[in-house]
PDB file of N, CA and C in Angstrom:
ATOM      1  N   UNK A   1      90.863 141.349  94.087  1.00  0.00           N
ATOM      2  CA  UNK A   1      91.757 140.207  94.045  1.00  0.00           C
ATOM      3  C   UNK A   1      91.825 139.666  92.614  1.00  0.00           C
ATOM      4  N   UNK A   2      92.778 139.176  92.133  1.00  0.00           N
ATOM      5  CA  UNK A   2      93.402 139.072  90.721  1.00  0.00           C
ATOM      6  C   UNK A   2      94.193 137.175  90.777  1.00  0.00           C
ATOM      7  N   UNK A   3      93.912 136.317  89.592  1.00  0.00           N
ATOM      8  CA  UNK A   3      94.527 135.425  90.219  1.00  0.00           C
ATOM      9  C   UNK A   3      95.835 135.927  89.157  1.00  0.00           C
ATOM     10  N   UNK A   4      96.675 135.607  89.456  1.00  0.00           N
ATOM     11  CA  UNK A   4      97.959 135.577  88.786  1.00  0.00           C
ATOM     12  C   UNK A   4      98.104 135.028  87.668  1.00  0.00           C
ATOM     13  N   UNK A   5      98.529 134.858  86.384  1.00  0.00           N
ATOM     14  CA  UNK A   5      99.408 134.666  85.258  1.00  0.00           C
ATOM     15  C   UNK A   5     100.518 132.667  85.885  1.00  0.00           C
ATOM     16  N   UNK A   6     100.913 133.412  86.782  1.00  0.00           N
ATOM     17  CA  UNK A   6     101.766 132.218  86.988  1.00  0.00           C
ATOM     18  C   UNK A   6     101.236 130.799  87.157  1.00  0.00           C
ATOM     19  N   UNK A   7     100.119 131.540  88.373  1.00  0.00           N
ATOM     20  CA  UNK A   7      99.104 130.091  88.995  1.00  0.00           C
ATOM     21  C   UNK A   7      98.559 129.593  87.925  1.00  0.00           C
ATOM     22  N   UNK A   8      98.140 130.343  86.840  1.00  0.00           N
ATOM     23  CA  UNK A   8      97.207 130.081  85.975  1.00  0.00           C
ATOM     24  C   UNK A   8      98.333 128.737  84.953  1.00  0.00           C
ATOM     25  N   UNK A   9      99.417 129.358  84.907  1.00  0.00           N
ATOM     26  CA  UNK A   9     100.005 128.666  83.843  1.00  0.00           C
ATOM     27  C   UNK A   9     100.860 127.201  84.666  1.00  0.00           C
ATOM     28  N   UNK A  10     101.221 127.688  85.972  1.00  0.00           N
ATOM     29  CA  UNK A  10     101.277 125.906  86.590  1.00  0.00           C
ATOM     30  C   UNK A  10     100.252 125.266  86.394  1.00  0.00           C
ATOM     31  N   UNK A  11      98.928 125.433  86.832  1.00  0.00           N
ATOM     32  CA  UNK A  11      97.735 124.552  86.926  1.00  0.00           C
ATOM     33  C   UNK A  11      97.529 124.422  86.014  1.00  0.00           C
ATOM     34  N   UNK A  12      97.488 125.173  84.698  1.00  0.00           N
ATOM     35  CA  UNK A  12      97.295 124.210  83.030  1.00  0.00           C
ATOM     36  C   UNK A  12      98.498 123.322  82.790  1.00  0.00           C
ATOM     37  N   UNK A  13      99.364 123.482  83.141  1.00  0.00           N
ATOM     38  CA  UNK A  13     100.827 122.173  82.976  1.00  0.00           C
ATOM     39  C   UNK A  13     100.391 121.144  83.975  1.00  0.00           C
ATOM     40  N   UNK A  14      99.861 121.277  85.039  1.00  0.00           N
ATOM     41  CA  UNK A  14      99.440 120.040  85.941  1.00  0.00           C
ATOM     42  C   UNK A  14      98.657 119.466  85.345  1.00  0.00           C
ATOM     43  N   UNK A  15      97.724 120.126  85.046  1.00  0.00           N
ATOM     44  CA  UNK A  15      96.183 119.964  84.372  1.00  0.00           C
ATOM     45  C   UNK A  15      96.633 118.875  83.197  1.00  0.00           C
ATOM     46  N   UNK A  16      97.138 119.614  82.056  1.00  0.00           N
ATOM     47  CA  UNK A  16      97.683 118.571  80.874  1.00  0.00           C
ATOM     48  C   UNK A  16      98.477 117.465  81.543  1.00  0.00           C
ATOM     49  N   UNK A  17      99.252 117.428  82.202  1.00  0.00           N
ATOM     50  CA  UNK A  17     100.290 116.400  82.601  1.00  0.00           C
ATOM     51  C   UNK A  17      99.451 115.259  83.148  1.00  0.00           C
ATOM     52  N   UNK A  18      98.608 115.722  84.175  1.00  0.00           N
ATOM     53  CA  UNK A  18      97.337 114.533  84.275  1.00  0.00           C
ATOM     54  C   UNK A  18      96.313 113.786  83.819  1.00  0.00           C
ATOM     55  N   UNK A  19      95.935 114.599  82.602  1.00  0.00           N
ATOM     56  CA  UNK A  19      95.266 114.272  81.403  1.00  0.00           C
ATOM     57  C   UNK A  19      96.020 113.058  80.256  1.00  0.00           C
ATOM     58  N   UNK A  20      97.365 113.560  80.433  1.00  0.00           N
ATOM     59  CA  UNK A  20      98.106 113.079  79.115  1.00  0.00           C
ATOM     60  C   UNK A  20      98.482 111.778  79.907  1.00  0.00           C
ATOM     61  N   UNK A  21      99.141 111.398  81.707  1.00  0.00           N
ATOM     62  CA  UNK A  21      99.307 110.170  82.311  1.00  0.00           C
ATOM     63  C   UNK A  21      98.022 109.457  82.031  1.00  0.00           C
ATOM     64  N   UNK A  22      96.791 109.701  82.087  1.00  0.00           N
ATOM     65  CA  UNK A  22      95.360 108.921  82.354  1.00  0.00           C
ATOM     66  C   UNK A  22      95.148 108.286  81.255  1.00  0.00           C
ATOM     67  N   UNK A  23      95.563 108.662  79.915  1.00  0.00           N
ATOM     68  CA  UNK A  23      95.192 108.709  78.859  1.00  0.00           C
ATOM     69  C   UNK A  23      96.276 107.534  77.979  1.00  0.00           C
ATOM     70  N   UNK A  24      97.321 107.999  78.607  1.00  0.00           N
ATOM     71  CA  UNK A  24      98.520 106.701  78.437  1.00  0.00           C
ATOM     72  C   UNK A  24      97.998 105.671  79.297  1.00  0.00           C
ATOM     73  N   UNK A  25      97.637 105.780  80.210  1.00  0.00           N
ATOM     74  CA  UNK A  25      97.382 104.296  81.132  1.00  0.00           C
ATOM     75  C   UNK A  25      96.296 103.963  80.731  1.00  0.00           C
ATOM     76  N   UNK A  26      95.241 104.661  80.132  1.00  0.00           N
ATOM     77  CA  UNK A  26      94.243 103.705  79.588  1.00  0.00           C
ATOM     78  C   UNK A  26      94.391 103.330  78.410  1.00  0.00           C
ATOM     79  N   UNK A  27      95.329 103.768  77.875  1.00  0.00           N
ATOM     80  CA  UNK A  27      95.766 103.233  76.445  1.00  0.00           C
ATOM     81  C   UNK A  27      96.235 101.688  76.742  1.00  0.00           C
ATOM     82  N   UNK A  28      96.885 101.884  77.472  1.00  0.00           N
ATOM     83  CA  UNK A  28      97.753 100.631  77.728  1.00  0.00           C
ATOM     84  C   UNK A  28      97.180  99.557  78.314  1.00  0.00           C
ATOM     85  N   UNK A  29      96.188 100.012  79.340  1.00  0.00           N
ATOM     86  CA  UNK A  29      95.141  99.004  79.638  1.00  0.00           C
ATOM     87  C   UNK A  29      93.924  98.606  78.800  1.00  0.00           C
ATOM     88  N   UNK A  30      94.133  99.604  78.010  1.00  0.00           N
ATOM     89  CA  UNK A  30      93.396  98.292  76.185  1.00  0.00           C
ATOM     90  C   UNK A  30      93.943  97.844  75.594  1.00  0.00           C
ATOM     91  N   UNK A  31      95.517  97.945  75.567  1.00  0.00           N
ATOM     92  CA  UNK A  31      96.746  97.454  74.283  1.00  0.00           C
ATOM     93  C   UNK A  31      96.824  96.112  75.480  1.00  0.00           C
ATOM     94  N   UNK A  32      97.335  96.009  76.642  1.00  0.00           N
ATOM     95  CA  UNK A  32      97.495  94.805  77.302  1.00  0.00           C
ATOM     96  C   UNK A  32      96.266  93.829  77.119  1.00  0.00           C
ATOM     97  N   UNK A  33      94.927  94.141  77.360  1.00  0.00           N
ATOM     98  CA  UNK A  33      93.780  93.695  77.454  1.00  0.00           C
ATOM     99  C   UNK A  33      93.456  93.206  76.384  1.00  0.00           C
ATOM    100  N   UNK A  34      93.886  93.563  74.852  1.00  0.00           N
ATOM    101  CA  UNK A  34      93.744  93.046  73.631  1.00  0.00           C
ATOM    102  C   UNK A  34      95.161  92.154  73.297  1.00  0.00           C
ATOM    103  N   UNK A  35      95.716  92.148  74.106  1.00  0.00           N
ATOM    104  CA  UNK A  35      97.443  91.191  73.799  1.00  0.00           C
ATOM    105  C   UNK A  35      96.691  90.158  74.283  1.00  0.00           C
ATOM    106  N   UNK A  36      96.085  90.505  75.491  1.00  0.00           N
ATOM    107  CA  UNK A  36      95.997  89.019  76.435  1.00  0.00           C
ATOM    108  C   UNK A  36      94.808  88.154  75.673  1.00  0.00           C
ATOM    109  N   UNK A  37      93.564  88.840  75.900  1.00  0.00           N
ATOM    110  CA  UNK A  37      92.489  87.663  74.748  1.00  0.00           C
ATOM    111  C   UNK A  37      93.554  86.953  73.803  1.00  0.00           C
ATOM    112  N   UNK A  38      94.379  87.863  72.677  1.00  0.00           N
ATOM    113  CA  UNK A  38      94.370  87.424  71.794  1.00  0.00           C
ATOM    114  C   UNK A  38      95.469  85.765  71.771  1.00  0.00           C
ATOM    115  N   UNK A  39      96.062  86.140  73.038  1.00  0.00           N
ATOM    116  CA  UNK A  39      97.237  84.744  73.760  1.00  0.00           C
ATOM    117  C   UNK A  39      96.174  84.298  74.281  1.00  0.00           C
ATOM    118  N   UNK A  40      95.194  84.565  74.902  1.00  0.00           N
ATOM    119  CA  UNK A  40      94.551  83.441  75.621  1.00  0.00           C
ATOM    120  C   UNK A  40      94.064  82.414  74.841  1.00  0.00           C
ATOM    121  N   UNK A  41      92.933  83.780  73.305  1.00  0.00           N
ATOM    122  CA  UNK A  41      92.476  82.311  72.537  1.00  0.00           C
ATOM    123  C   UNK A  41      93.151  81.316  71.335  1.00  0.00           C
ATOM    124  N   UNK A  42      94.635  82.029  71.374  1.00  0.00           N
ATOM    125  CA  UNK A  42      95.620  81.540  70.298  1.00  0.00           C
ATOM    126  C   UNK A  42      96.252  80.384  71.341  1.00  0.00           C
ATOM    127  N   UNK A  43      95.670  79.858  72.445  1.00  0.00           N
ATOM    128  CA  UNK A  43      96.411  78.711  73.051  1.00  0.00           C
ATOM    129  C   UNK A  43      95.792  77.284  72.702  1.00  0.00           C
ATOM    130  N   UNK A  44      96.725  76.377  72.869  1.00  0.00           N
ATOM    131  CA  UNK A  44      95.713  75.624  72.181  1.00  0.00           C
ATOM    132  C   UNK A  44      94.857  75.093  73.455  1.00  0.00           C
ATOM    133  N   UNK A  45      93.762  73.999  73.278  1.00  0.00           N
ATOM    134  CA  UNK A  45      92.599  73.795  74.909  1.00  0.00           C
ATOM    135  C   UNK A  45      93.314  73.180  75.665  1.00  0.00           C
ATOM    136  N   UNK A  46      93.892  72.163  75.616  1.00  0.00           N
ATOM    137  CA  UNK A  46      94.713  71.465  76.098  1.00  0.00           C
ATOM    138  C   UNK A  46      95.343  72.183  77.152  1.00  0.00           C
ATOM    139  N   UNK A  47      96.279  72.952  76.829  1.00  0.00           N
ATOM    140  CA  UNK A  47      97.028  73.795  77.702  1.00  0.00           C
ATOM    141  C   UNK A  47      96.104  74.731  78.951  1.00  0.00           C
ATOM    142  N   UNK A  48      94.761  75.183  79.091  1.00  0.00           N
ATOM    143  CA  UNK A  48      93.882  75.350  79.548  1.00  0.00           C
ATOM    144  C   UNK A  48      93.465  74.769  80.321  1.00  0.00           C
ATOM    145  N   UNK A  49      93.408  73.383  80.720  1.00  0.00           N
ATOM    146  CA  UNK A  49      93.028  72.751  81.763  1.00  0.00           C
ATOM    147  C   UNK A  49      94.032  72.506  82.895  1.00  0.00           C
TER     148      UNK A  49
END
């Protein structure tokens, strides 16, 4: 038994494609996460309560 050429080359395009989504969304959930501190502590206190 032999695996195929084809299978091989879908499952590395899945493979990357899931790697490269995970990698954007955790990007973004540190780019949001560093927007927000930086509005939270650029407010003035006042507005906080």
């Amino acid at each position: 038994m032999q695996t195929s050429g084809a299978s091989i080359l879908v499952h590395a395009i899945i493979f990357f494609g899931l790697i490269t989504i995970f990698t954007i969304a955790i990007n973004l959930w540190n780019l949001f996460g560093i927007w927000f501190n930086w509005f939270l502590y650029r407010m003035p206190l006042d507005r906080l309560q």
